[in-house]
N, C-alpha and C. Protein backbone atom coordinates (compact mmCIF):
# COMPACT_ATOMS: atom_id res chain seq x y z
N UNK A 1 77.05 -65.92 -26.67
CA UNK A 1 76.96 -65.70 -25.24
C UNK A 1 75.49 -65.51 -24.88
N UNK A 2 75.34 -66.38 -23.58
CA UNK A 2 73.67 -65.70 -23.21
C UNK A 2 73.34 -65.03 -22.21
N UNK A 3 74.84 -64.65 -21.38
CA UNK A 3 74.43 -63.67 -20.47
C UNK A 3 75.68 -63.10 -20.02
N UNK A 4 75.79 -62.06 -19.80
CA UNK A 4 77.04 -61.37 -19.29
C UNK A 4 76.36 -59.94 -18.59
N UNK A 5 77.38 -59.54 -18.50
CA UNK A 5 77.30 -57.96 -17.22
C UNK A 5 78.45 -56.76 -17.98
N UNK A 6 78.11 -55.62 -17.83
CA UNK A 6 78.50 -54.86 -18.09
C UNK A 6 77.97 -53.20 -16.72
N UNK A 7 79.21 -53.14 -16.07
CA UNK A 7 78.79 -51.76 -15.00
C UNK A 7 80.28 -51.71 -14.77
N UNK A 8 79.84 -49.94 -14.35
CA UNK A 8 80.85 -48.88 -14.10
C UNK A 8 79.96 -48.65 -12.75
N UNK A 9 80.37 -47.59 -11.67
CA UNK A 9 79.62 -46.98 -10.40
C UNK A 9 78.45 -46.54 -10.78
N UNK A 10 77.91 -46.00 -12.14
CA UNK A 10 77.00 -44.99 -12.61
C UNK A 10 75.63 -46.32 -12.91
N UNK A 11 75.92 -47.01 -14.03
CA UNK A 11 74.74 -47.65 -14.58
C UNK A 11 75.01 -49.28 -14.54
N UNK A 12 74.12 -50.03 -14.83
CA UNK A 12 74.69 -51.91 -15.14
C UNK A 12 73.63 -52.25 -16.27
N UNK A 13 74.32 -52.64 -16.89
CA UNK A 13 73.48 -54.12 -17.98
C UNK A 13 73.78 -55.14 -18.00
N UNK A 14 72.77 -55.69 -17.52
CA UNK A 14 72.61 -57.27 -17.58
C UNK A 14 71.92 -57.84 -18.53
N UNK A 15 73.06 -58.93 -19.91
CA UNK A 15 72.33 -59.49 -20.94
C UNK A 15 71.80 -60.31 -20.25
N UNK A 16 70.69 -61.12 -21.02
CA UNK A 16 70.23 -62.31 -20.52
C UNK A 16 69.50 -62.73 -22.04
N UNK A 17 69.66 -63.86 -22.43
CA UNK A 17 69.01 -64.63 -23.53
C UNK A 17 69.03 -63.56 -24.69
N UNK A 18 69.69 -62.90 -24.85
CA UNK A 18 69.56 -61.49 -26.49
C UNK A 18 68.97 -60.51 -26.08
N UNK A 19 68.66 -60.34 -25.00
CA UNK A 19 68.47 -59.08 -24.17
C UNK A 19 68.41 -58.37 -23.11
N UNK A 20 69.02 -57.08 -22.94
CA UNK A 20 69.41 -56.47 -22.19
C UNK A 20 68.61 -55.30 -21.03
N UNK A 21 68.90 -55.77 -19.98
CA UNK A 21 68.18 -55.07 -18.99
C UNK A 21 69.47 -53.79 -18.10
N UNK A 22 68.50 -52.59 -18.05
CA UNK A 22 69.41 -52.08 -17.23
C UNK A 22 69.17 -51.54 -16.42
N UNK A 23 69.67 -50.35 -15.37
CA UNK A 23 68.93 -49.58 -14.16
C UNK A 23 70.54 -48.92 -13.64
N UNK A 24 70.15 -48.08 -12.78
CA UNK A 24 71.11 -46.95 -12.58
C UNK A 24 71.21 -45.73 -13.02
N UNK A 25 71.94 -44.84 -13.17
CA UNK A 25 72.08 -43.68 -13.50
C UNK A 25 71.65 -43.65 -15.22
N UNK A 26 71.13 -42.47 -15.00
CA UNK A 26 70.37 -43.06 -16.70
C UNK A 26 70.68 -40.74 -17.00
N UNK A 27 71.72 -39.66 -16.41
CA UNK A 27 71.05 -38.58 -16.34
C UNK A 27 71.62 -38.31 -18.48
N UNK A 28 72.75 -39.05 -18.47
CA UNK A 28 72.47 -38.79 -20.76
C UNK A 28 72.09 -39.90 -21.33
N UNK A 29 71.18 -40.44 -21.04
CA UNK A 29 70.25 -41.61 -21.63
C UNK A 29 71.02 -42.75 -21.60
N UNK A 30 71.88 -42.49 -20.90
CA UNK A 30 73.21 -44.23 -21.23
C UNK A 30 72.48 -45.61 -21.02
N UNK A 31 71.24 -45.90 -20.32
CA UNK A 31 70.59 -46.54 -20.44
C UNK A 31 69.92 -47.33 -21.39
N UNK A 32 69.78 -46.10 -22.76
CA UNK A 32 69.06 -46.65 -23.78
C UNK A 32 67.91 -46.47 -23.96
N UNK A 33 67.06 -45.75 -22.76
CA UNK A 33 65.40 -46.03 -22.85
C UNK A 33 64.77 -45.47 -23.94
N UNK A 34 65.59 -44.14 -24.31
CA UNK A 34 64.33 -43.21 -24.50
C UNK A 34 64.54 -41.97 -24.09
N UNK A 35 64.90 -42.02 -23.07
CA UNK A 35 64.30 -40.92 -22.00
C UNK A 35 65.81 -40.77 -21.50
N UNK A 36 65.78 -39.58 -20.05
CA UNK A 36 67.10 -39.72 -19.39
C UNK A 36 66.41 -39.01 -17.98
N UNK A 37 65.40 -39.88 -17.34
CA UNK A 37 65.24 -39.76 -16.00
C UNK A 37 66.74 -40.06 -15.24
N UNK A 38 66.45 -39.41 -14.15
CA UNK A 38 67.94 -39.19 -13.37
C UNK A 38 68.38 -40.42 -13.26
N UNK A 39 67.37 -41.26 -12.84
CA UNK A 39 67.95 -42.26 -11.89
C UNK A 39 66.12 -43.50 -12.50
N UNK A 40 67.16 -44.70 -12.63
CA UNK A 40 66.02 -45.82 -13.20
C UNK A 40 66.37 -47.51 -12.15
N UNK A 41 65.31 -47.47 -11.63
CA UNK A 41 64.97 -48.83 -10.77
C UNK A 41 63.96 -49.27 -10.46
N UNK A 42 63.32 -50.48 -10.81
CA UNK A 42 63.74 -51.89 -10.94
C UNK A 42 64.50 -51.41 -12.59
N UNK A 43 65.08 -52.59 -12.42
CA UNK A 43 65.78 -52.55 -14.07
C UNK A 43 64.53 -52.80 -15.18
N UNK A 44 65.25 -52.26 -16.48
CA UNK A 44 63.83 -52.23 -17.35
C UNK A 44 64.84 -52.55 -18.51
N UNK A 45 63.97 -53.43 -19.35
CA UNK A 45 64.53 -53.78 -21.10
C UNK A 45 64.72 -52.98 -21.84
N UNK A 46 65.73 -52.96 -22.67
CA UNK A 46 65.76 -52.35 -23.50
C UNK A 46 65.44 -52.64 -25.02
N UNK A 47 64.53 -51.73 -25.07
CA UNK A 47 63.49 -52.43 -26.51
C UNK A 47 64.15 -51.93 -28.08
N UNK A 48 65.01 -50.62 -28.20
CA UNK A 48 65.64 -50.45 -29.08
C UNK A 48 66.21 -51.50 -29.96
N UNK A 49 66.58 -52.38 -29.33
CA UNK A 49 68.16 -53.22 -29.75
C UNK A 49 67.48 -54.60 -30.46
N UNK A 50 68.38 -55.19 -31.17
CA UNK A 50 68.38 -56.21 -31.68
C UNK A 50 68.59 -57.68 -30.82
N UNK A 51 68.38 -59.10 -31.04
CA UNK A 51 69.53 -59.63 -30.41
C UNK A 51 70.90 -59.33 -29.91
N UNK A 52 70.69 -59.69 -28.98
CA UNK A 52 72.39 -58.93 -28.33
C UNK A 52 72.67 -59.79 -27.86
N UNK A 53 74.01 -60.29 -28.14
CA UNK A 53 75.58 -61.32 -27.55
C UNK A 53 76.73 -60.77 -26.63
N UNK A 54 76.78 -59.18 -26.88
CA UNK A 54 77.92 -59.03 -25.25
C UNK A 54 77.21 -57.40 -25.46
N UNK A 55 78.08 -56.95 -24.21
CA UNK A 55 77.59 -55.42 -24.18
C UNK A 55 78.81 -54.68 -22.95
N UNK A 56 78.56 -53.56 -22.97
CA UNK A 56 79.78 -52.86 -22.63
C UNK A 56 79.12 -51.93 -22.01
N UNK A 57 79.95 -50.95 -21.38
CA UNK A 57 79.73 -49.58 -20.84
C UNK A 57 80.90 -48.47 -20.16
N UNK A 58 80.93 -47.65 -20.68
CA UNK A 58 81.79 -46.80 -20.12
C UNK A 58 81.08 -45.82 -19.43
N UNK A 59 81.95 -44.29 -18.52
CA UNK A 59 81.31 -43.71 -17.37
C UNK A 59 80.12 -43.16 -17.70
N UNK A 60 79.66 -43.12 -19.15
CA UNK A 60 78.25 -42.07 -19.63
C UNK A 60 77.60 -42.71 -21.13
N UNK A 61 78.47 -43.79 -21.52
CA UNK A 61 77.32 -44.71 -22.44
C UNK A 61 77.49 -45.72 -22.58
N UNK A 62 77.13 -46.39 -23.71
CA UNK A 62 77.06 -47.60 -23.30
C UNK A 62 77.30 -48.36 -24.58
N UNK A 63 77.35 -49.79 -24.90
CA UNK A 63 77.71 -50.23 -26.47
C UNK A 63 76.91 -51.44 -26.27
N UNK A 64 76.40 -52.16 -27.48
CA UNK A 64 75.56 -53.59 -27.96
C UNK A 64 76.61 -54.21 -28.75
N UNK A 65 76.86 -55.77 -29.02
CA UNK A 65 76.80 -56.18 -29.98
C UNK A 65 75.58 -57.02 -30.69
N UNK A 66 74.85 -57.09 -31.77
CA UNK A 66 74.35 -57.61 -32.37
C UNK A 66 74.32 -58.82 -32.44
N UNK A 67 73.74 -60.05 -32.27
CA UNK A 67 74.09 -60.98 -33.15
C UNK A 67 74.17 -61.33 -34.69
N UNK A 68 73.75 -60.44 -35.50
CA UNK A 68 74.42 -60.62 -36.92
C UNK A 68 75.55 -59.38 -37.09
N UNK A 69 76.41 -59.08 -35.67
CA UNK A 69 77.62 -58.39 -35.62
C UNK A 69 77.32 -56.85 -36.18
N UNK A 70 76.50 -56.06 -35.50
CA UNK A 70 76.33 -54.78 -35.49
C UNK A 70 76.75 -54.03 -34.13
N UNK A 71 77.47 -53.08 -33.82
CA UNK A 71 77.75 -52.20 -33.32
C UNK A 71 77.18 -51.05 -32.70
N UNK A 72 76.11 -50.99 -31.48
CA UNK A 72 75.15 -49.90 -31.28
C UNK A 72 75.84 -48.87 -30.27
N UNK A 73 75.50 -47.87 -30.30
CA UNK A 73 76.13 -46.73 -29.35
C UNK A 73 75.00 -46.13 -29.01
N UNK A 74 74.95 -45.44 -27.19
CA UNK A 74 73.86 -44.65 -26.79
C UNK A 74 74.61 -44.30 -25.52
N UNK A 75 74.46 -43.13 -25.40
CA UNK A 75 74.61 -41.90 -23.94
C UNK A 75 75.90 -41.05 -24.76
N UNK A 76 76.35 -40.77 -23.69
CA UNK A 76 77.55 -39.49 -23.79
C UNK A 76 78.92 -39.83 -23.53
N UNK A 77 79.84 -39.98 -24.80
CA UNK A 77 80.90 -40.37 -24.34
C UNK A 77 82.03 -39.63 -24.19
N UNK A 78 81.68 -38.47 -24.07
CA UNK A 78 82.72 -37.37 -23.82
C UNK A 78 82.41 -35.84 -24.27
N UNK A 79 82.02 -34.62 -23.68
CA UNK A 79 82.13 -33.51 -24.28
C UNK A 79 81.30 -33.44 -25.66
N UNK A 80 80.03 -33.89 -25.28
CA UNK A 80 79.09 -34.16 -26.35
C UNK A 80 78.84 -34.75 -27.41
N UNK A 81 80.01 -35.83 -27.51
CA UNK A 81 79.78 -36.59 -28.52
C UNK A 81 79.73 -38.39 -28.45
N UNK A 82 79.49 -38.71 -29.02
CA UNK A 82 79.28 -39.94 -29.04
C UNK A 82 80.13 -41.14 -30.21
N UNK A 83 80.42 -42.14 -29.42
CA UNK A 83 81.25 -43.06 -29.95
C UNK A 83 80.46 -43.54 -31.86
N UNK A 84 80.92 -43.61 -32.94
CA UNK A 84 80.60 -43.99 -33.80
C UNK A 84 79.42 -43.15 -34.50
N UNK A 85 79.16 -42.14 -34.16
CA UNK A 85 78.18 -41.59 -35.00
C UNK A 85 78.18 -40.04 -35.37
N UNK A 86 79.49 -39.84 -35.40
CA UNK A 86 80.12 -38.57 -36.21
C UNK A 86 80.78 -38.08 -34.96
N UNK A 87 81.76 -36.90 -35.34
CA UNK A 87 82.50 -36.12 -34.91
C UNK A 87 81.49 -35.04 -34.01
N UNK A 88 80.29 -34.81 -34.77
CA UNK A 88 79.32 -33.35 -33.94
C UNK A 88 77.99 -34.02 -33.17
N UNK A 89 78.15 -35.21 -33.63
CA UNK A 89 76.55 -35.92 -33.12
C UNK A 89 76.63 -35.99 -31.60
N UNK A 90 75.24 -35.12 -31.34
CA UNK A 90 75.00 -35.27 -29.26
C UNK A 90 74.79 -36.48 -28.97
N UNK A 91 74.98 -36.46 -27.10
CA UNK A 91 74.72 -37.74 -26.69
C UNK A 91 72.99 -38.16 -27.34
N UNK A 92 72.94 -39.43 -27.34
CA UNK A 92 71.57 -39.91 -27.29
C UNK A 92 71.07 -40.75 -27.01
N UNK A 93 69.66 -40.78 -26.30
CA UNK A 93 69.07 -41.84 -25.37
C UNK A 93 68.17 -42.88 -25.64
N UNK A 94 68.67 -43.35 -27.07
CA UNK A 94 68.66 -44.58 -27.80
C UNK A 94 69.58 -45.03 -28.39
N UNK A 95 69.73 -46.76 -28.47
CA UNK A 95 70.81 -47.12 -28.99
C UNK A 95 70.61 -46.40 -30.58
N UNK A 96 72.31 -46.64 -31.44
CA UNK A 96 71.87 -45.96 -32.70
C UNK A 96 73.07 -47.56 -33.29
N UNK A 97 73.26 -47.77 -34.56
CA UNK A 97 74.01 -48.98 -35.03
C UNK A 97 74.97 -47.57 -35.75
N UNK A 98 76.15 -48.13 -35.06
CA UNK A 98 77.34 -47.66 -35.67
C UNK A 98 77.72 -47.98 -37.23
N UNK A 99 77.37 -46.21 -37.92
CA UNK A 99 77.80 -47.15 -39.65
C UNK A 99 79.45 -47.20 -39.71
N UNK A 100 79.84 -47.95 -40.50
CA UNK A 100 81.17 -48.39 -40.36
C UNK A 100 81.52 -49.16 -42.07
């Protein structure tokens, strides 16, 4: 895939060519930047990530796929934890590759 969309009310990513731009609500890093300024506009790249082929988002983070099929997770996906990277691990405001 070389471009798709991924938004909820809060944040959007837009792939384009293996990489992903985003903007919106950024307040548990669901963005990816880095950082977790409240609020992020114009949209900005996200430099963490690998080639990327689709991407996702739910109300507080967000997911990559890889193109050599890796799995990234970043923001908050519930009550302080985060999708794929343990049971106690906090949100965080970089993608991380889900071990699996």
């Amino acid at each position: 895939m070389n471009s798709g969309y991924s938004s909820l009310s809060r944040h959007i990513m837009v792939l384009a060519s293996g990489q992903i731009f985003v903007w919106g609500c950024n307040d548990c890093g669901q963005l990816g930047l880095g950082n977790e300024s409240a609020f992020v506009f114009p949209p900005a790249k996200i430099e963490a990530l690998p080639p990327t082929v689709a991407v996702a988002s739910g109300y507080k983070h967000s997911l990559a796929l890889s193109d050599e099929g890796d799995i990234y997770s970043w923001g908050n996906a519930g009550g302080g934890k985060l999708l794929g990277q343990g049971k106690t691990k906090l949100a965080t405001n970089v993608p991380r590759k889900i071990q699996h």
